[in-house]
N, C-alpha and C. Protein backbone atom coordinates (compact mmCIF):
# COMPACT_ATOMS: atom_id res chain seq x y z
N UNK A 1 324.64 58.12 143.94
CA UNK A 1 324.75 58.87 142.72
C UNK A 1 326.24 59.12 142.47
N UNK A 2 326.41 58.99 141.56
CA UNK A 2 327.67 59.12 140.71
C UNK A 2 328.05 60.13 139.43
N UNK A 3 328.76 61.28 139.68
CA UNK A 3 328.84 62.20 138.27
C UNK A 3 329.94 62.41 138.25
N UNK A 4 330.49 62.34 137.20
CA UNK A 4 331.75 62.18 136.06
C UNK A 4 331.51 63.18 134.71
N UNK A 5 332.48 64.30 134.70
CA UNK A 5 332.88 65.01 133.91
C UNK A 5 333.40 64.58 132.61
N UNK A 6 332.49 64.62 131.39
CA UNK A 6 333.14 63.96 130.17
C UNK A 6 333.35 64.82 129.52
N UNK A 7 334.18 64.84 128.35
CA UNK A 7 334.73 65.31 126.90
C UNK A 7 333.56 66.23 126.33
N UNK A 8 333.36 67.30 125.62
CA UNK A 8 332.14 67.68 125.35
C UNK A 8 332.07 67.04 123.95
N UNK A 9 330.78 67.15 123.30
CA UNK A 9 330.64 66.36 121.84
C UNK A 9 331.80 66.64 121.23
N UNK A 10 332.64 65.95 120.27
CA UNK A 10 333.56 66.04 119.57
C UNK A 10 334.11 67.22 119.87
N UNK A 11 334.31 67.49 120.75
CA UNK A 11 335.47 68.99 121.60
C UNK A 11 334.36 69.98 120.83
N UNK A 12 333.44 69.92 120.34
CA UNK A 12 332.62 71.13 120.43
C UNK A 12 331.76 72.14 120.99
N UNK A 13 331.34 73.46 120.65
CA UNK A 13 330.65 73.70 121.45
C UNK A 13 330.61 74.30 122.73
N UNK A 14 329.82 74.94 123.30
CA UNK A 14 329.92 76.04 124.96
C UNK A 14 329.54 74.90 125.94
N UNK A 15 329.42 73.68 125.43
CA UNK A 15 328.74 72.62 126.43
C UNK A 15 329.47 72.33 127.48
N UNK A 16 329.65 71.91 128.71
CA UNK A 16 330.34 70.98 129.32
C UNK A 16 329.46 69.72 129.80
N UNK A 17 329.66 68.49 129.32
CA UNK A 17 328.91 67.01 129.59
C UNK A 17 329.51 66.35 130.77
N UNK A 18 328.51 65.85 131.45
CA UNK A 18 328.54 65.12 132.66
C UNK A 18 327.80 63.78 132.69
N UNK A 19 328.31 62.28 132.96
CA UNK A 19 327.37 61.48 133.18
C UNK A 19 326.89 61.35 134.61
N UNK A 20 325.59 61.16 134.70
CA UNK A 20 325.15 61.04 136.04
C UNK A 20 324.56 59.30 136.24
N UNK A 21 325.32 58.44 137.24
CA UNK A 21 325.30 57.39 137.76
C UNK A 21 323.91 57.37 138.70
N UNK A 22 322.57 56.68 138.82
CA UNK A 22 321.93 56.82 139.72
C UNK A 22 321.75 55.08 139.88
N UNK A 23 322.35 54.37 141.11
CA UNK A 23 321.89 52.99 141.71
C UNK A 23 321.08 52.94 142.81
N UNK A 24 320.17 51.95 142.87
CA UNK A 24 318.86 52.05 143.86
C UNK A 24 318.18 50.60 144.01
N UNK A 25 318.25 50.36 144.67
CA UNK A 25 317.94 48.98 145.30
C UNK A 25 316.12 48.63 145.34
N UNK A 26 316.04 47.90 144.38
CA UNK A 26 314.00 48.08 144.03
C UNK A 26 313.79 46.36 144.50
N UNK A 27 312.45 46.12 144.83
CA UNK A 27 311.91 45.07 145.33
C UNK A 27 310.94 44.79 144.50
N UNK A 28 310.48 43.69 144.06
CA UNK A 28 309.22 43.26 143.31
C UNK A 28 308.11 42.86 143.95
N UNK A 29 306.64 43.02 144.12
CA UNK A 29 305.84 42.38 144.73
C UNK A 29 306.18 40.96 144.96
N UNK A 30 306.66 40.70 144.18
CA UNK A 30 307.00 38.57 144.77
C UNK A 30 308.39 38.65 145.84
N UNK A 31 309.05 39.35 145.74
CA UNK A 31 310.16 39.58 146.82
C UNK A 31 311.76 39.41 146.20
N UNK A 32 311.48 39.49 144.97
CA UNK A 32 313.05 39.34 144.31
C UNK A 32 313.72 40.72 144.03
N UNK A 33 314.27 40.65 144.80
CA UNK A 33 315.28 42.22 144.60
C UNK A 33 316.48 42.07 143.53
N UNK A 34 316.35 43.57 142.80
CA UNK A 34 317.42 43.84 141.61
C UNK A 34 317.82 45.40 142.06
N UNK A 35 319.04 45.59 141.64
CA UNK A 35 319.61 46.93 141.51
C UNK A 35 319.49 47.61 139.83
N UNK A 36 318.85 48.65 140.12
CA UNK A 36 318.59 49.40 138.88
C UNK A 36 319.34 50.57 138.94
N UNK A 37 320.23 50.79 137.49
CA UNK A 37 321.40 51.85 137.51
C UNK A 37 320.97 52.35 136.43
N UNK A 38 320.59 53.91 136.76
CA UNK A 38 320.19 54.25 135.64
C UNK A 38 321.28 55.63 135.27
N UNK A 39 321.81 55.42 133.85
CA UNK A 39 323.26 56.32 133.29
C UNK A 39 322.71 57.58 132.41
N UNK A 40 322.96 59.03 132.71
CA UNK A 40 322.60 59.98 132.39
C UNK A 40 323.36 60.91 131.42
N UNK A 41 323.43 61.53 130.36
CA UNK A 41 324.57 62.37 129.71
C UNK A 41 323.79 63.61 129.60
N UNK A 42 324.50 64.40 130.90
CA UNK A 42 323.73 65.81 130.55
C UNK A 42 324.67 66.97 130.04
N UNK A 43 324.36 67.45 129.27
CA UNK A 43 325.03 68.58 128.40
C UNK A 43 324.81 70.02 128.84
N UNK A 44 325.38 70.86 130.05
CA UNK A 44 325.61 72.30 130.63
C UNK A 44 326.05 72.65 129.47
N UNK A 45 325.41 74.05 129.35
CA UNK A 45 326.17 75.32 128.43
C UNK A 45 326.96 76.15 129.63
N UNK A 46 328.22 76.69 129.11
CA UNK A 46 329.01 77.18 129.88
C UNK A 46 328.29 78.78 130.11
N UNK A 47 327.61 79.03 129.22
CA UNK A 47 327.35 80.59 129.14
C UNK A 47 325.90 80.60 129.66
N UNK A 48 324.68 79.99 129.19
CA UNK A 48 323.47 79.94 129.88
C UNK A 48 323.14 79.29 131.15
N UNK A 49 323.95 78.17 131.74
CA UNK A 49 323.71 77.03 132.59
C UNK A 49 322.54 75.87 132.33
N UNK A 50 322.10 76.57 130.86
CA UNK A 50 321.01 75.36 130.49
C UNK A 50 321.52 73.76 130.64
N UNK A 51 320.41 73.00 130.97
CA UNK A 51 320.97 71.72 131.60
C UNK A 51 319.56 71.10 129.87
N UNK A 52 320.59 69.83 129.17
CA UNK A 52 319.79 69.37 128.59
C UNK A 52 320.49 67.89 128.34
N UNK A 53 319.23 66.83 128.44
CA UNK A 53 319.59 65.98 128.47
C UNK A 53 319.80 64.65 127.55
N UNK A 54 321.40 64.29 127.01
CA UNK A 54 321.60 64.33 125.38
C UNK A 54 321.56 62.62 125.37
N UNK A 55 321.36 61.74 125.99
CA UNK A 55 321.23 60.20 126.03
C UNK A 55 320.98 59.77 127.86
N UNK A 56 320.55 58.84 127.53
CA UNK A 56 320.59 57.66 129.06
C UNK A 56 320.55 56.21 128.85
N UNK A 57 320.56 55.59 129.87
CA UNK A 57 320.51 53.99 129.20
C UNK A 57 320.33 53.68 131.14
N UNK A 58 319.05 52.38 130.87
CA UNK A 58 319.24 51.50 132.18
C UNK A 58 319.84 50.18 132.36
N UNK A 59 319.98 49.84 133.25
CA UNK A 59 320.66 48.22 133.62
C UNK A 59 320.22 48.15 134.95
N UNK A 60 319.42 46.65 134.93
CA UNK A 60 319.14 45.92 135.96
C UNK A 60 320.40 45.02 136.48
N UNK A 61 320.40 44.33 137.86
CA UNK A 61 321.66 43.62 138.22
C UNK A 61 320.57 42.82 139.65
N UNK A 62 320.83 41.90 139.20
CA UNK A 62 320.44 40.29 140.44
C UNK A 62 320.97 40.76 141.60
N UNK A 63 320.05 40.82 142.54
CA UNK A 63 320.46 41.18 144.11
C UNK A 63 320.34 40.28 144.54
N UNK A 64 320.84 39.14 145.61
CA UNK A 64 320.27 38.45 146.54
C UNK A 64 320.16 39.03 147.43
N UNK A 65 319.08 38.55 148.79
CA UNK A 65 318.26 38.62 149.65
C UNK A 65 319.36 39.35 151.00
N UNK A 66 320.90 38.45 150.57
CA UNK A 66 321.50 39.17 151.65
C UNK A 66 322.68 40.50 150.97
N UNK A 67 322.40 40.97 149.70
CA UNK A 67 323.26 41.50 149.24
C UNK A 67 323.36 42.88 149.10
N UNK A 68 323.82 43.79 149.55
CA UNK A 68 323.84 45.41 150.07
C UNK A 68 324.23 46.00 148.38
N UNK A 69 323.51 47.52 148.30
CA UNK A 69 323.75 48.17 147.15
C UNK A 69 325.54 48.26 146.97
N UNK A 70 325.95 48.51 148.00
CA UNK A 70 327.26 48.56 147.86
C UNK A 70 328.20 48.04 147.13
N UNK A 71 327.94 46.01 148.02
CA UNK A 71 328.37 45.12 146.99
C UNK A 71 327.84 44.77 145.88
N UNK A 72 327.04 45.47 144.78
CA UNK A 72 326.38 44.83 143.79
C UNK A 72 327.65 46.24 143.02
N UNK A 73 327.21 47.87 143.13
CA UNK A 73 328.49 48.41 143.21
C UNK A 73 329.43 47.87 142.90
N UNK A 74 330.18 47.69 144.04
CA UNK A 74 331.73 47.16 143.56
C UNK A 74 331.63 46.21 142.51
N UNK A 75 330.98 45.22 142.26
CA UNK A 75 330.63 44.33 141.34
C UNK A 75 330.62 44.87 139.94
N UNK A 76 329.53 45.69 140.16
CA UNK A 76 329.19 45.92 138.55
C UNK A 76 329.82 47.77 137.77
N UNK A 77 329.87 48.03 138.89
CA UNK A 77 330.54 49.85 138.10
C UNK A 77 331.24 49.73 137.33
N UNK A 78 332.50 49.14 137.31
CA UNK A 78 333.12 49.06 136.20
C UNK A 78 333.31 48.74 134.72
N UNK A 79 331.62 47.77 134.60
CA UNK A 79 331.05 47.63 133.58
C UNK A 79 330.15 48.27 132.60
N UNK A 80 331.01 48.68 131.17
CA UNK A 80 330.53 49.62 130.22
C UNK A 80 328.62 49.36 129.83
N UNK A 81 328.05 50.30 130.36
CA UNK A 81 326.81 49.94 129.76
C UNK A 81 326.11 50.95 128.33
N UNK A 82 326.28 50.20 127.32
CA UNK A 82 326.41 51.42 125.96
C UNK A 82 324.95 52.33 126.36
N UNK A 83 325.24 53.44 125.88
CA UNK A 83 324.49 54.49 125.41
C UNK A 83 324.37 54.88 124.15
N UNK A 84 323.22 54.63 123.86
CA UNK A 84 323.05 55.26 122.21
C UNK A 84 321.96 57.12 122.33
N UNK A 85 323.32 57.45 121.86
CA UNK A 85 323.15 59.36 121.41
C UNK A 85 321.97 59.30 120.18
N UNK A 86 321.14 60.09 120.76
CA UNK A 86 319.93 61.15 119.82
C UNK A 86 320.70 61.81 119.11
């Protein structure tokens, strides 16, 4: 898991936004493994601590048989995966 402190909506607002990174290594009944990263934008109020959750987006990524979450990681984090905001 991965969380990163972002910008709040257009500097507005008591919010403070965080994306939350979750990668996890899944298997298919036939035996082909993929890494599934699933990207979170949660919106804290500074004054209530209400936690609400304002977009997400998933991405699958090709594992081979000998390939560790790690190196799929280094591979792919750096790649923007869009989120489209409610």
């Amino acid at each position: 898991m991965n969380i990163r402190r972002r910008p709040s909506w257009n500097g507005l607002g008591s919010a403070v936004r965080y994306l939350q990174e979750v990668w996890r290594m899944e298997s298919s009944i036939q035996g082909a493994r993929q890494v599934r990263r699933t990207l979170t934008f949660i919106d804290v109020d500074t004054k209530t601590g209400n936690q609400t959750v304002v977009s997400g987006a998933t991405k699958y990524y090709p594992a081979a048989s000998d390939e560790s979450l790690e190196a799929i990681f280094e591979q792919y984090s750096a790649e923007e995966v869009p989120i489209a905001f409610r």
